[in-house]
N, C-alpha and C. Protein backbone atom coordinates (compact mmCIF):
# COMPACT_ATOMS: atom_id res chain seq x y z
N UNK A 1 -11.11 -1.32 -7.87
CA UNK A 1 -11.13 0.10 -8.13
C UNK A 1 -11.14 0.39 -9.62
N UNK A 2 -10.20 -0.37 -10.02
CA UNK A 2 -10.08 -0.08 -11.87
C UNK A 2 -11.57 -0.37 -12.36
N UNK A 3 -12.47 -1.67 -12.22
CA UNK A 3 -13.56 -2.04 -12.28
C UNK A 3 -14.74 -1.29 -11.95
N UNK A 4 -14.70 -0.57 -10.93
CA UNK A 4 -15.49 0.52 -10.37
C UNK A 4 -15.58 1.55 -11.51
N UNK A 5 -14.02 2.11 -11.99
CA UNK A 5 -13.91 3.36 -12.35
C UNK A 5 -14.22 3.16 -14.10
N UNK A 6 -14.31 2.10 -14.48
CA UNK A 6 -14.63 1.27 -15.72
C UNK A 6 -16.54 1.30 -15.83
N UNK A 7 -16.66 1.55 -15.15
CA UNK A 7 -17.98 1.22 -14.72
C UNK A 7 -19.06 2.40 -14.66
N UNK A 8 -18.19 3.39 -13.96
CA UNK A 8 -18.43 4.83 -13.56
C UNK A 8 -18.20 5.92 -14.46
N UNK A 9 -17.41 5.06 -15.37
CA UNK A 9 -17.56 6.05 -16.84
C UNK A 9 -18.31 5.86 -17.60
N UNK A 10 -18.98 4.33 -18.07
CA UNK A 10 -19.65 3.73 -18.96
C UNK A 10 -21.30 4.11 -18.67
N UNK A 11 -21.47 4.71 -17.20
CA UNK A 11 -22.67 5.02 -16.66
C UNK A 11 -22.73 6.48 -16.89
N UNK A 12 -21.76 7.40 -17.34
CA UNK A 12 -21.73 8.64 -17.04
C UNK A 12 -22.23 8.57 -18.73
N UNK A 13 -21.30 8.18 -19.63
CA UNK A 13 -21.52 8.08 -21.51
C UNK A 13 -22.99 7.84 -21.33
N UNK A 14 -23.65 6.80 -20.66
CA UNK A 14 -24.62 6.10 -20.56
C UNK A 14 -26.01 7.19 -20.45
N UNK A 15 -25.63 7.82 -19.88
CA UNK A 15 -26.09 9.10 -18.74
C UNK A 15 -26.24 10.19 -19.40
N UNK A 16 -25.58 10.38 -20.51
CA UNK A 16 -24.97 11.69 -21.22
C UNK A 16 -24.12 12.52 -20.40
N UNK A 17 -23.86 12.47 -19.23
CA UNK A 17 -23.32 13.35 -18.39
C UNK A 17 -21.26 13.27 -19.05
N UNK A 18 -21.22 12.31 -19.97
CA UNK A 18 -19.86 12.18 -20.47
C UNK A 18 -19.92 12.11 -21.76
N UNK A 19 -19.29 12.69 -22.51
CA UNK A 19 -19.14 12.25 -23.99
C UNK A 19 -18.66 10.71 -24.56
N UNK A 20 -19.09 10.25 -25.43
CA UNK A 20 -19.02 9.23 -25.98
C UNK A 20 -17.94 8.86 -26.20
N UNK A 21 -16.67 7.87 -26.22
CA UNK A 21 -15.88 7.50 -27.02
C UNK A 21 -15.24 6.39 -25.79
N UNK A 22 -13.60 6.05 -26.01
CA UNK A 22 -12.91 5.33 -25.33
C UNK A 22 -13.11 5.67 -24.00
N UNK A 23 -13.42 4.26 -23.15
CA UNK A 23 -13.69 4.52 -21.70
C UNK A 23 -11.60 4.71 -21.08
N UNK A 24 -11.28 5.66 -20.73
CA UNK A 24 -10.05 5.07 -20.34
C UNK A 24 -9.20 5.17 -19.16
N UNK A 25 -9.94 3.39 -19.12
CA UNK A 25 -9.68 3.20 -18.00
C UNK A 25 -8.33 2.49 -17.81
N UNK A 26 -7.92 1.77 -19.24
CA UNK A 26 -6.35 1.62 -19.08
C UNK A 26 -5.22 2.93 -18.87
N UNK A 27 -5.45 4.32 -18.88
CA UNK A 27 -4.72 4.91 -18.23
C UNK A 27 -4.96 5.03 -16.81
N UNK A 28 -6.01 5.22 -16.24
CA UNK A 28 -6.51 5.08 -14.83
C UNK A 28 -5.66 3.83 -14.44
N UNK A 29 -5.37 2.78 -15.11
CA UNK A 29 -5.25 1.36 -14.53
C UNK A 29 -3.24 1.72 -14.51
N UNK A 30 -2.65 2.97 -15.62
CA UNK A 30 -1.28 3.28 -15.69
C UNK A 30 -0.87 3.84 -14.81
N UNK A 31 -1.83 4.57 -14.13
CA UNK A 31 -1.70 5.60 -12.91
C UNK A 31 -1.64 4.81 -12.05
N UNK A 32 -2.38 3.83 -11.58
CA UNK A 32 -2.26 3.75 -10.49
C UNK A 32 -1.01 2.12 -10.45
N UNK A 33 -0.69 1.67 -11.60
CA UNK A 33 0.54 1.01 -11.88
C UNK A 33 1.50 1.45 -11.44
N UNK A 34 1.90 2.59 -11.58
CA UNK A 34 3.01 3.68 -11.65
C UNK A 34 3.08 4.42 -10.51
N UNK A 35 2.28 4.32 -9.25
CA UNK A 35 2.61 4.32 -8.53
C UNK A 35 3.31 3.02 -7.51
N UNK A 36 2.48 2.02 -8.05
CA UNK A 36 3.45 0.63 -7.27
C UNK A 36 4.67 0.18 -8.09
N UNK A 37 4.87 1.12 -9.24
CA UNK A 37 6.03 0.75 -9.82
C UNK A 37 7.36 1.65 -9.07
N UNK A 38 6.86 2.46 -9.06
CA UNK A 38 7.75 3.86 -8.33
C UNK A 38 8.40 2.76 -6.60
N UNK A 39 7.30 2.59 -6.16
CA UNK A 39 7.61 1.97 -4.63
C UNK A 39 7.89 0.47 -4.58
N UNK A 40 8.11 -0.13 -5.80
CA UNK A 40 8.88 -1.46 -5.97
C UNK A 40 10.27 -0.95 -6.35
N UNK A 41 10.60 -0.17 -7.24
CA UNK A 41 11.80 0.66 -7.49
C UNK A 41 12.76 0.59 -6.47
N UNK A 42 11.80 1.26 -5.92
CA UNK A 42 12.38 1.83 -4.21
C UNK A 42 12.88 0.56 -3.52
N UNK A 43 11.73 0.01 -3.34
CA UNK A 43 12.00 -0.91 -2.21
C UNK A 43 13.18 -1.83 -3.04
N UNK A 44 13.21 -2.01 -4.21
CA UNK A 44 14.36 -2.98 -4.66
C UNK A 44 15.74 -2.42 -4.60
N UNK A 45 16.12 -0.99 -4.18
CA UNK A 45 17.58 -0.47 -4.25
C UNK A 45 17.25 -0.06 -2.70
N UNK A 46 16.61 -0.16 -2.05
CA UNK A 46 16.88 -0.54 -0.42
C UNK A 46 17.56 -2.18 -0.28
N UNK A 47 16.52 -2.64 -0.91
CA UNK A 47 17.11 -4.17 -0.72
C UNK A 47 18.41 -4.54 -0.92
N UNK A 48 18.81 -3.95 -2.12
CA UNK A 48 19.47 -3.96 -2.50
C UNK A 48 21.31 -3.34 -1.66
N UNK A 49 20.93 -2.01 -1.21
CA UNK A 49 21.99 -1.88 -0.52
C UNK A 49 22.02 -2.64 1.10
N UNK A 50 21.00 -3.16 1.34
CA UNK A 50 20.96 -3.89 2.64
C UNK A 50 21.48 -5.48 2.52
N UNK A 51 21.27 -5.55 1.42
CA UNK A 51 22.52 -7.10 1.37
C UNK A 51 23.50 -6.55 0.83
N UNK A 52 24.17 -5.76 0.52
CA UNK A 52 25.47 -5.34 0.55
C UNK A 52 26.14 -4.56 1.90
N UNK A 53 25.59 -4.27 2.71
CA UNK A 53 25.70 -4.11 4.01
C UNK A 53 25.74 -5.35 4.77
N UNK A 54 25.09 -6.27 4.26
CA UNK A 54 24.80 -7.89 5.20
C UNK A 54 24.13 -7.27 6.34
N UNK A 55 23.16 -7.08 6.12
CA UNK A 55 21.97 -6.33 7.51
C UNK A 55 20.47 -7.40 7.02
N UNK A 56 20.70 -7.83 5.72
CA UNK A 56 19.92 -9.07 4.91
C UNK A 56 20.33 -10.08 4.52
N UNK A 57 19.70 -11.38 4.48
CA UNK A 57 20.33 -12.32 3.75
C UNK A 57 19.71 -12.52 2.23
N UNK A 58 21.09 -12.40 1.68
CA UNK A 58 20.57 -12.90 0.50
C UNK A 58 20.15 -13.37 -0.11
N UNK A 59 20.02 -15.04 0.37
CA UNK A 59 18.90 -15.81 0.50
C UNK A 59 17.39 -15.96 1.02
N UNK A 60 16.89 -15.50 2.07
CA UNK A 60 15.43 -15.34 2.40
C UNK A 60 15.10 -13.99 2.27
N UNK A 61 16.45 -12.96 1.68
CA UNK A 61 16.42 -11.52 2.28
C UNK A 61 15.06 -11.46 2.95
N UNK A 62 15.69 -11.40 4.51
CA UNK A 62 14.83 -11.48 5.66
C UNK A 62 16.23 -10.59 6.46
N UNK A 63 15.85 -10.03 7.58
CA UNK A 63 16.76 -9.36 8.27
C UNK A 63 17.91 -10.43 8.94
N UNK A 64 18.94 -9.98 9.47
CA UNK A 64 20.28 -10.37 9.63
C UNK A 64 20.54 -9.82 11.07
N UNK A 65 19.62 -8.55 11.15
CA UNK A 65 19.93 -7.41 12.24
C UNK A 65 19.28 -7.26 13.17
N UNK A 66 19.21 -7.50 14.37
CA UNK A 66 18.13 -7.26 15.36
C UNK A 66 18.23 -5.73 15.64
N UNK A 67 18.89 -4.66 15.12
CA UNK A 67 18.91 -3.36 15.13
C UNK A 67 17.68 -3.06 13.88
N UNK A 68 17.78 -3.68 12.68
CA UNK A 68 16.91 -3.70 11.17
C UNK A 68 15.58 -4.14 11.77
N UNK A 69 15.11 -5.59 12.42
CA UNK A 69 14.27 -5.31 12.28
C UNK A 69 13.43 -4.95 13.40
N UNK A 70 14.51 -4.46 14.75
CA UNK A 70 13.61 -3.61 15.48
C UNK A 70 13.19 -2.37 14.69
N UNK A 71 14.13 -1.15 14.10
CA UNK A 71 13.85 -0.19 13.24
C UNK A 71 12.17 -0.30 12.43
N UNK A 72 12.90 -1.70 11.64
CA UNK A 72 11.39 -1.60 10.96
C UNK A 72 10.03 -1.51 11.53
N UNK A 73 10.42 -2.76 12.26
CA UNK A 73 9.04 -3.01 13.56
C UNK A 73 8.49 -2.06 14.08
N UNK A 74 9.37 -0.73 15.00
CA UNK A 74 9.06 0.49 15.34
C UNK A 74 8.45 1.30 14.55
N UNK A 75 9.45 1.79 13.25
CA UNK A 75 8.99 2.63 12.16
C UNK A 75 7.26 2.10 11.69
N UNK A 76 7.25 0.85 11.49
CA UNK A 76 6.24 0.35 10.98
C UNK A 76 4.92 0.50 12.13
N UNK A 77 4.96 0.09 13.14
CA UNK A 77 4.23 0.47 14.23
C UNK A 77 3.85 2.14 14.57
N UNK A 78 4.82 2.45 14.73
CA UNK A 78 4.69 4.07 14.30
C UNK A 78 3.04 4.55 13.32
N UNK A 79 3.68 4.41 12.24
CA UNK A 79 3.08 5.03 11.11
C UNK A 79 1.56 4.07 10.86
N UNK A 80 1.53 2.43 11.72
CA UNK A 80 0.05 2.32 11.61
C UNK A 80 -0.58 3.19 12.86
N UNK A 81 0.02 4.41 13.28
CA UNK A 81 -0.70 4.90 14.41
C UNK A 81 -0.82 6.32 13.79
N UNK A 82 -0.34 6.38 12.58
CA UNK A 82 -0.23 8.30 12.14
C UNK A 82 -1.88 8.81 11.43
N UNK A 83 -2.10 9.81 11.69
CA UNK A 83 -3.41 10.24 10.56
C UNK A 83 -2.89 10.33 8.90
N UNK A 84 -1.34 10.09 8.73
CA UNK A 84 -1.37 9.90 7.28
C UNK A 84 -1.60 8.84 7.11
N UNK A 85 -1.33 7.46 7.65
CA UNK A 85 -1.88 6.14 7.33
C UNK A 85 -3.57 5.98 7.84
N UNK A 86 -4.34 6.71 8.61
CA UNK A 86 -5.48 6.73 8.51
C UNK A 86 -5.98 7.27 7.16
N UNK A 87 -5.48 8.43 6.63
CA UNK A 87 -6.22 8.97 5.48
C UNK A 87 -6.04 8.40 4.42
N UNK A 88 -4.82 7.55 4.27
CA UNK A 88 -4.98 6.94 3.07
C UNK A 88 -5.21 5.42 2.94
N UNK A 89 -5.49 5.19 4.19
CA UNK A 89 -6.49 3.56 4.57
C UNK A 89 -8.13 4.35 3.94
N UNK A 90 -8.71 5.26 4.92
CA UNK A 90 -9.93 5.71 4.31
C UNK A 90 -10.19 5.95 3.07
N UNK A 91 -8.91 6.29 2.23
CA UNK A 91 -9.04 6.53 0.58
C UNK A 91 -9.20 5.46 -0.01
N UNK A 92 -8.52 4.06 1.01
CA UNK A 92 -8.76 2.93 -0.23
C UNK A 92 -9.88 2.26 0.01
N UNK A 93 -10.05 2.24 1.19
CA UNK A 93 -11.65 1.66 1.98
C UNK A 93 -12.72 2.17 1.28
N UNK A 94 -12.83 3.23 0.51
CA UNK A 94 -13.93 3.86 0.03
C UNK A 94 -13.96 4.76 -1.30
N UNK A 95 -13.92 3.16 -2.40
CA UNK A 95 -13.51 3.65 -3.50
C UNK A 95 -14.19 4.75 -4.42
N UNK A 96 -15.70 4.29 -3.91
CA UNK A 96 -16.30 5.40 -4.73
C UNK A 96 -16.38 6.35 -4.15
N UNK A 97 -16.12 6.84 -3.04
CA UNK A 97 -16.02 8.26 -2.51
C UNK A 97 -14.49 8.88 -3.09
N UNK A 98 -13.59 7.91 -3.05
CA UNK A 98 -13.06 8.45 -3.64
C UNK A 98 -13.20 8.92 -5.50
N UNK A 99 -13.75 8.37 -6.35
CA UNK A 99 -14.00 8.89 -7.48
C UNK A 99 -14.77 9.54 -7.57
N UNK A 100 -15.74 9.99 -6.47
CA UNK A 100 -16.65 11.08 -6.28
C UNK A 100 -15.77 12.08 -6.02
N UNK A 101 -15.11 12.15 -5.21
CA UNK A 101 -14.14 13.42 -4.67
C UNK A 101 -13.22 13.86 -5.83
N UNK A 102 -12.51 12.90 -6.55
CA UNK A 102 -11.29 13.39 -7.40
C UNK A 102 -11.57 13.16 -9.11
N UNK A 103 -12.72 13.07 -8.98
CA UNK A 103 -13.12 12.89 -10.60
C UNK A 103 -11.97 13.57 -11.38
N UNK A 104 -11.77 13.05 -12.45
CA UNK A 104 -11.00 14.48 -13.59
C UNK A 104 -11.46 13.58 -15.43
N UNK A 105 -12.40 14.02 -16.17
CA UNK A 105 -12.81 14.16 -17.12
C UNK A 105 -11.51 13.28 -17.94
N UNK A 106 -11.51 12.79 -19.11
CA UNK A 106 -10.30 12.72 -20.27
C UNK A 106 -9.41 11.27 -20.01
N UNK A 107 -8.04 10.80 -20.83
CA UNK A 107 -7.34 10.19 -20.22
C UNK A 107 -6.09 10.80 -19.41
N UNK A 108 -6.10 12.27 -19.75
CA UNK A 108 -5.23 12.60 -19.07
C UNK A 108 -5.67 12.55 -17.42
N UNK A 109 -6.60 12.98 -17.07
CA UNK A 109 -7.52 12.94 -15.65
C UNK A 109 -7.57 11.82 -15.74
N UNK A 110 -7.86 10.36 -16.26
CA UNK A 110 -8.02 9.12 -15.93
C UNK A 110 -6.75 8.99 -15.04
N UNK A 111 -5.17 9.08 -16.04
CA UNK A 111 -4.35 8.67 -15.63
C UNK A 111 -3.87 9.33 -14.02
N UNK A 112 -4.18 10.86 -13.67
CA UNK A 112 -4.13 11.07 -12.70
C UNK A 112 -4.93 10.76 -11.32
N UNK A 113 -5.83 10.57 -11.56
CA UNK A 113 -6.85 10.10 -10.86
C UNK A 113 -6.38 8.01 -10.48
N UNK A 114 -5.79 7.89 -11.74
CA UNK A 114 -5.11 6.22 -10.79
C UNK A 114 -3.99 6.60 -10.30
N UNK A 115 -2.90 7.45 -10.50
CA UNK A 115 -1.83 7.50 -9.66
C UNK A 115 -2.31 8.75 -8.31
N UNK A 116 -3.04 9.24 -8.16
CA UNK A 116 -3.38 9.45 -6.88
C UNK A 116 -4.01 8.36 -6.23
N UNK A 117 -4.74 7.70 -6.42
CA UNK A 117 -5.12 6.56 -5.89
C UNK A 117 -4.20 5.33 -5.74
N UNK A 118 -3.37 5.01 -6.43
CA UNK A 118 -1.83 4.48 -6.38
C UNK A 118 -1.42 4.52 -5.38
N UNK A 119 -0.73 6.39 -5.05
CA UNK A 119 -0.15 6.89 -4.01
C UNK A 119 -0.89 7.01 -2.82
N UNK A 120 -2.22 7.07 -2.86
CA UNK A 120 -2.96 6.60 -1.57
C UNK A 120 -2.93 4.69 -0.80
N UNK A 121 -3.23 4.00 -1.84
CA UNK A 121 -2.72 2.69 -1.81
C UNK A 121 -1.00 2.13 -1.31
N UNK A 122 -0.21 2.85 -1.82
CA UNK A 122 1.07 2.81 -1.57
C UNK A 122 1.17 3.23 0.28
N UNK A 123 0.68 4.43 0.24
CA UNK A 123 0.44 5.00 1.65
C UNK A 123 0.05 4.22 2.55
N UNK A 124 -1.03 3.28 2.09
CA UNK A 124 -1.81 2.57 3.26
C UNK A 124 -0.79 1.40 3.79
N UNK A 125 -0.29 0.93 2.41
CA UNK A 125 0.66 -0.52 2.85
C UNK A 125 2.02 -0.51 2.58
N UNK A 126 2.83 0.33 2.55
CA UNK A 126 4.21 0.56 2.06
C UNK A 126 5.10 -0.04 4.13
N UNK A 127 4.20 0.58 4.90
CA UNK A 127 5.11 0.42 5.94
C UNK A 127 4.71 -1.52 6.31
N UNK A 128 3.90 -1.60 5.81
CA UNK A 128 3.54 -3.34 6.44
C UNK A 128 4.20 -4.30 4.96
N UNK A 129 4.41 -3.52 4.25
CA UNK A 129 5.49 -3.88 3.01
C UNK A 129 6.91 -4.06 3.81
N UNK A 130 7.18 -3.04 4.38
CA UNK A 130 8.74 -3.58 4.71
C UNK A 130 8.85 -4.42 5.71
N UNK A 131 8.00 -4.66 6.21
CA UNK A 131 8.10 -5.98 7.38
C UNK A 131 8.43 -6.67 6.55
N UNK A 132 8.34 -7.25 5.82
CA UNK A 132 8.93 -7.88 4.81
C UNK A 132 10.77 -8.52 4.87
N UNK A 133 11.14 -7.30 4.72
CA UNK A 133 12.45 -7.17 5.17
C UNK A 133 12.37 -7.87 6.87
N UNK A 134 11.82 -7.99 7.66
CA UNK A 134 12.30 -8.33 8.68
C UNK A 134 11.62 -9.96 8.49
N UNK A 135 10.65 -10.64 8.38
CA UNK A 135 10.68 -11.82 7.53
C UNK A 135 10.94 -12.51 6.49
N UNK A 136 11.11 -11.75 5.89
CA UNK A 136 12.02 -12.61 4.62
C UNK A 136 11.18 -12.06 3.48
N UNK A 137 11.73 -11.79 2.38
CA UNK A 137 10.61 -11.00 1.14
C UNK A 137 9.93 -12.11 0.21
N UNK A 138 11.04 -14.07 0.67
CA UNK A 138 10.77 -14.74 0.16
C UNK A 138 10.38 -15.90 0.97
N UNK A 139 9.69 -15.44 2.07
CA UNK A 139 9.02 -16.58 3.17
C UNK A 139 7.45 -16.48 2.68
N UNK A 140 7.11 -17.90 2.09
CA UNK A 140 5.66 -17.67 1.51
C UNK A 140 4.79 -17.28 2.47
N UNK A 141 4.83 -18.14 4.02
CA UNK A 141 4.15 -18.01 5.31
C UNK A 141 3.59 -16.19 5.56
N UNK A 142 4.98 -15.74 5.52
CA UNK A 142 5.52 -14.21 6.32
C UNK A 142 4.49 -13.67 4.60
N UNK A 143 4.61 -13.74 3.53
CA UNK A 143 3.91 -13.08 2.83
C UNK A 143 2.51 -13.52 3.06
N UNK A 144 1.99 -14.50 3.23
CA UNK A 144 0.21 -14.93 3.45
C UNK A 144 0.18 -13.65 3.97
N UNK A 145 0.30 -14.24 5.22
CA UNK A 145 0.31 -13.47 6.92
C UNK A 145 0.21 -12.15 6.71
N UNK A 146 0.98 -11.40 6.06
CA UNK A 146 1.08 -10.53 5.92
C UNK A 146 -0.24 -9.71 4.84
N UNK A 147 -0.29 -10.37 3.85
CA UNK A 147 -1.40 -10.13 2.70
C UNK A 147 -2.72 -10.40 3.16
N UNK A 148 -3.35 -11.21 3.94
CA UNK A 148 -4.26 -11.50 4.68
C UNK A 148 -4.74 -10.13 5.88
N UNK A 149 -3.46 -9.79 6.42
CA UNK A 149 -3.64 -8.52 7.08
C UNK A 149 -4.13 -7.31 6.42
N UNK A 150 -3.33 -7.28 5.40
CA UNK A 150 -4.04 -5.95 4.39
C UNK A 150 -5.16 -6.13 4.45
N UNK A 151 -5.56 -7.40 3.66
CA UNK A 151 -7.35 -7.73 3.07
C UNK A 151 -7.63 -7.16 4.30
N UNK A 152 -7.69 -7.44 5.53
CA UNK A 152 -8.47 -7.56 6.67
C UNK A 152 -9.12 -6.07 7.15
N UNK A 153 -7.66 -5.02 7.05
CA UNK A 153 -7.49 -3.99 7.20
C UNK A 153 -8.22 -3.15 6.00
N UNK A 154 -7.81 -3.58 5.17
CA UNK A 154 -8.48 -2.84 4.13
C UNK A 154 -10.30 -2.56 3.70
N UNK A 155 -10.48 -3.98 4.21
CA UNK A 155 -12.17 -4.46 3.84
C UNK A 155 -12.76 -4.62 5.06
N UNK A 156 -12.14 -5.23 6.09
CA UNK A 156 -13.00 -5.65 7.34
C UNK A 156 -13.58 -4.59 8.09
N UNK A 157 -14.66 -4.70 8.59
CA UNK A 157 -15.39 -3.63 9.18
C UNK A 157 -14.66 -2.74 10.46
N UNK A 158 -13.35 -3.44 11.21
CA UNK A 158 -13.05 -2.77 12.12
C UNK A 158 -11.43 -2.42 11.32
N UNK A 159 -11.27 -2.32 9.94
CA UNK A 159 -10.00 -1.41 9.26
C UNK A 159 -9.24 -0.79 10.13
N UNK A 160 -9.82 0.49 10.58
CA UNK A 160 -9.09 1.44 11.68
C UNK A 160 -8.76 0.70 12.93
N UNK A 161 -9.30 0.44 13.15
CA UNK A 161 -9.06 -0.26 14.41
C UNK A 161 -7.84 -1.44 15.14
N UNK A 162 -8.00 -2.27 13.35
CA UNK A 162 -6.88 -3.13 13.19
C UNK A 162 -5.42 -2.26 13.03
N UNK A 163 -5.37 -1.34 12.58
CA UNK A 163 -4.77 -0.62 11.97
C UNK A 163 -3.65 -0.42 13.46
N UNK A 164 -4.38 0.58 14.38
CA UNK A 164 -4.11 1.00 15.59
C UNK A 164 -3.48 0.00 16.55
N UNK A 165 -4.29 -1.20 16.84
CA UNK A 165 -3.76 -2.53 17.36
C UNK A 165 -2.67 -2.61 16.92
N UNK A 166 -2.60 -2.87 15.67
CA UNK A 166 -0.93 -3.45 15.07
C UNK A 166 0.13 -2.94 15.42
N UNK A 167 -0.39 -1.25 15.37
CA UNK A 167 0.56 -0.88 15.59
C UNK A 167 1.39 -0.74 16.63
N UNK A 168 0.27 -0.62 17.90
CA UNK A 168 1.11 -1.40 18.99
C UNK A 168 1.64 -2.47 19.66
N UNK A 169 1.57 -3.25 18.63
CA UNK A 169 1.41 -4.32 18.35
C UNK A 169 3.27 -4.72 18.14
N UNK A 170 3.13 -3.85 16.53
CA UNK A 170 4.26 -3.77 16.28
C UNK A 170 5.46 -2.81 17.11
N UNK A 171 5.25 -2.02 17.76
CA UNK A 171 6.23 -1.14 18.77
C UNK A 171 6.68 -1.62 19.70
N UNK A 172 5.74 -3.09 20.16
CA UNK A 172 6.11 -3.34 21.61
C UNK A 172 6.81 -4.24 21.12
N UNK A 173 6.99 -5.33 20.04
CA UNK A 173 7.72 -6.14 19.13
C UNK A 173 9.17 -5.43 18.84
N UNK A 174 9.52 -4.59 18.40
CA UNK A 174 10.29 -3.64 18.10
C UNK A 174 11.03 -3.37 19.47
N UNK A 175 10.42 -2.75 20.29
CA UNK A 175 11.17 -3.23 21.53
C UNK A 175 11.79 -4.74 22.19
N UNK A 176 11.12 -5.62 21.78
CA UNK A 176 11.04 -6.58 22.45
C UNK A 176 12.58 -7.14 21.89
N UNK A 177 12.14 -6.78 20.40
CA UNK A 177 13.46 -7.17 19.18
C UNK A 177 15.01 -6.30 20.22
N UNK A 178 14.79 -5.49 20.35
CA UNK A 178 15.75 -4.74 21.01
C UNK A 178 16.85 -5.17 21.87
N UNK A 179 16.08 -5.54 23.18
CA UNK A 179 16.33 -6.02 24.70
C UNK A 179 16.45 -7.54 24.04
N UNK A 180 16.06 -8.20 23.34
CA UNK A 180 16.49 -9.44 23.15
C UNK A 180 17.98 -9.86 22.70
């Protein structure tokens, strides 16, 4: 996306359709930093009070709780079934529609234009982020597995689709976590 939008300016200068000077795309690249900085934040003072609860271990912080990671499992299943995780899967699936849609001129518009796209990104994978917590944040396996799914979801031709599966995927897991 940063590459795209690096690209899409240098064609616009190119074009005349933009004035000449610094392409900047390192604020575009701050924006949309700053949004995965915001939701690492986060997720590290969750973590954080969940091994002080012992609902995590401190060591794999991986869940402790078959209440935690049914929650997650559910919650997470849930929300790959919501139209807010559709719309902001479609925002990242389709980068240049999205810089067609939200153009904004300058670095001040650079920088907003990456943290909306950030916060669309954040959107798409924040709930398959905290599975995490229910495998371990430091199980290399549970992270592949997991990162492999994004790619899949993100790029593969049936995205939505995967999306929907999982999620029932993940609910009936979540239950399963439950009754077990």
């Amino acid at each position: 996306m940063i590459l795209l939008y690096a690209r899409a300016t240098r064609h616009a200068q190119a074009g005349g359709r933009l004035a000449q000077g610094v392409v900047p795309t390192a604020a575009f690249a701050a924006g949309y930093l700053l949004a995965w900085l915001v939701f690492s934040v986060a997720a590290t003072c969750l973590l954080w009070a969940l091994e002080r609860a012992d609902a995590v271990s401190a060591v794999s912080t991986g869940s402790r709780a078959a209440w935690l990671s049914a929650a997650i499992l559910i919650a997470a299943g849930l929300y790959q079934l919501s139209p807010l995780k559709h719309a902001c899967l479609n925002a990242c699936r389709s980068p240049a529609d999205f810089l067609t849609r939200h153009w904004r001129p300058g670095s001040f518009g650079a920088l907003r234009m990456g943290l909306e796209h950030g916060v669309f990104c954040v959107g798409c994978c924040w709930a398959l982020m905290a599975l995490l917590f229910v495998g371990g944040v430091m199980n290399p396996l549970w992270i592949g597995v997991l990162a492999i799914f994004v790619l899949a979801e993100k790029l593969g031709p049936h995205g939505l689709w995967l999306a929907r599966l999982s999620g029932i995927v993940l609910i009936v897991w979540g239950a399963a976590t439950l009754a077990v």
